[in-house]
Protein backbone atom coordinates (compact mmCIF):
# COMPACT_ATOMS: atom_id res chain seq x y z
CA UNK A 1 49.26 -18.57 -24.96
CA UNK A 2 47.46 -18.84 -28.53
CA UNK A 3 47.36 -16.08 -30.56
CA UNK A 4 44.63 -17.61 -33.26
CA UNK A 5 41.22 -16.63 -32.67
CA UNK A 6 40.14 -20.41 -32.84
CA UNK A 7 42.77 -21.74 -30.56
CA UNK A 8 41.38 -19.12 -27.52
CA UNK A 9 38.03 -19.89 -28.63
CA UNK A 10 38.91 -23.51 -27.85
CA UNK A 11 40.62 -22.84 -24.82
CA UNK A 12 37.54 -20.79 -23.27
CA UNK A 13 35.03 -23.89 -24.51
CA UNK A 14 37.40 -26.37 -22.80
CA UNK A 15 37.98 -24.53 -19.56
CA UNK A 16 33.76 -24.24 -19.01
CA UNK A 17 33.41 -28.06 -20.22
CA UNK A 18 35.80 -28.69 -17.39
CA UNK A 19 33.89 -26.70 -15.06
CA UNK A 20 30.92 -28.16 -15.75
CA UNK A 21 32.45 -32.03 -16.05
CA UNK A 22 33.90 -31.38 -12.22
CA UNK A 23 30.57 -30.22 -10.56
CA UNK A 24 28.58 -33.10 -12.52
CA UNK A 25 31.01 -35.20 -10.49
CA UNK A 26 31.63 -33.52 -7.48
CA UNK A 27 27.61 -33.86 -7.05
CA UNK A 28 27.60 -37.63 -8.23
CA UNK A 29 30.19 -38.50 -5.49
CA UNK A 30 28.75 -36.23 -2.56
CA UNK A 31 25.47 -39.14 -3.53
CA UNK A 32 27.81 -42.05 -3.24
CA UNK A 33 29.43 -41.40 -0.24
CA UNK A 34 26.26 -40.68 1.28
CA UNK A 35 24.90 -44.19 0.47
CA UNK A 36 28.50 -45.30 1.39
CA UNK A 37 27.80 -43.85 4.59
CA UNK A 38 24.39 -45.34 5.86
CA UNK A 39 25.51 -48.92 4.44
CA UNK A 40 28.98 -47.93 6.97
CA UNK A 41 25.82 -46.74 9.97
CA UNK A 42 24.15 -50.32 8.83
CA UNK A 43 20.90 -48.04 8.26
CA UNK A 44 19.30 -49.77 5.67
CA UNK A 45 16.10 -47.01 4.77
CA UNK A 46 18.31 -44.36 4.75
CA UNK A 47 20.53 -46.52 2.27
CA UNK A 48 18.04 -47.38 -0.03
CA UNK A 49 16.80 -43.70 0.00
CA UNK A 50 19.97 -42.48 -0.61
CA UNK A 51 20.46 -45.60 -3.45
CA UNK A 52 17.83 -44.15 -5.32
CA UNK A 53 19.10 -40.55 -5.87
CA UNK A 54 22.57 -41.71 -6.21
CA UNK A 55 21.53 -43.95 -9.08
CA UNK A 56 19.24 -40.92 -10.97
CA UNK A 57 22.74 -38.78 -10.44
CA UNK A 58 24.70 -41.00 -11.44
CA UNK A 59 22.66 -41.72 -14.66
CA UNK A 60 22.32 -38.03 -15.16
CA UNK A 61 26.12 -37.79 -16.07
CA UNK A 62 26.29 -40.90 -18.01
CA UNK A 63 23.71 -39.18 -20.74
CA UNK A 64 25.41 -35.92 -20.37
CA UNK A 65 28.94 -37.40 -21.49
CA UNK A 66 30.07 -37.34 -18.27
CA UNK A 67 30.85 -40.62 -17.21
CA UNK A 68 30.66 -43.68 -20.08
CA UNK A 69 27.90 -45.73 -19.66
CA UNK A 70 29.78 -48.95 -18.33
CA UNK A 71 31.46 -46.67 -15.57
CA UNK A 72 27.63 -45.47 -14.38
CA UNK A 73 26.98 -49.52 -14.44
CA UNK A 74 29.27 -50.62 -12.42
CA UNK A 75 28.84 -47.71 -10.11
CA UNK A 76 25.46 -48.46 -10.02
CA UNK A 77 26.13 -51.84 -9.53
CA UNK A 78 28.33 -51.62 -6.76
CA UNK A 79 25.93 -49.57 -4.60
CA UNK A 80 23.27 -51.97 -5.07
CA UNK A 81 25.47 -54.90 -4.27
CA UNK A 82 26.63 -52.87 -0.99
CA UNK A 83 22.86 -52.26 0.30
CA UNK A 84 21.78 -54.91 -0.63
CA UNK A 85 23.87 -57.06 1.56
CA UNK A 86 23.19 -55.06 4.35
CA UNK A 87 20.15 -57.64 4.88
């Protein structure tokens, strides 16, 4: 355990940046797998609907930090690409 007031400082500010980095997450893929799971039901309004919230999520964490920008791309990308061969 630290003993410098910095170091448990530190530890504190890293342990709620976790916190916070693991529900941004745990939100972004409760989205995916919901689009995941109407493109699986071949329900293509509920996958579109479902497309457009996971995208806004998804690009929520990207300007918080959370995921780089290139990772909320492709994950973007790859939903789209899913639904949209669904027709």
């Amino acid at each position: 355990m630290a003993n410098i007031k910095s170091a448990k400082k530190r530890i504190l500010v890293t342990d709620i940046k976790t916190a916070r980095n693991k529900a941004i997450k745990s939100k972004v893929k409760t989205y995916v797998k919901k689009v995941e799971q109407a493109v699986a039901e071949n329900d293509k309004a509920a996958a579109q609907a479902a497309l457009v919230q996971a995208t806004s999520e998804i690009s929520k964490a990207a300007s918080k930090g959370v995921y780089h920008k290139n990772t909320a791309s492709r994950k973007v990308s790859r939903l789209a690409k899913a639904v949209a061969a669904m027709a």
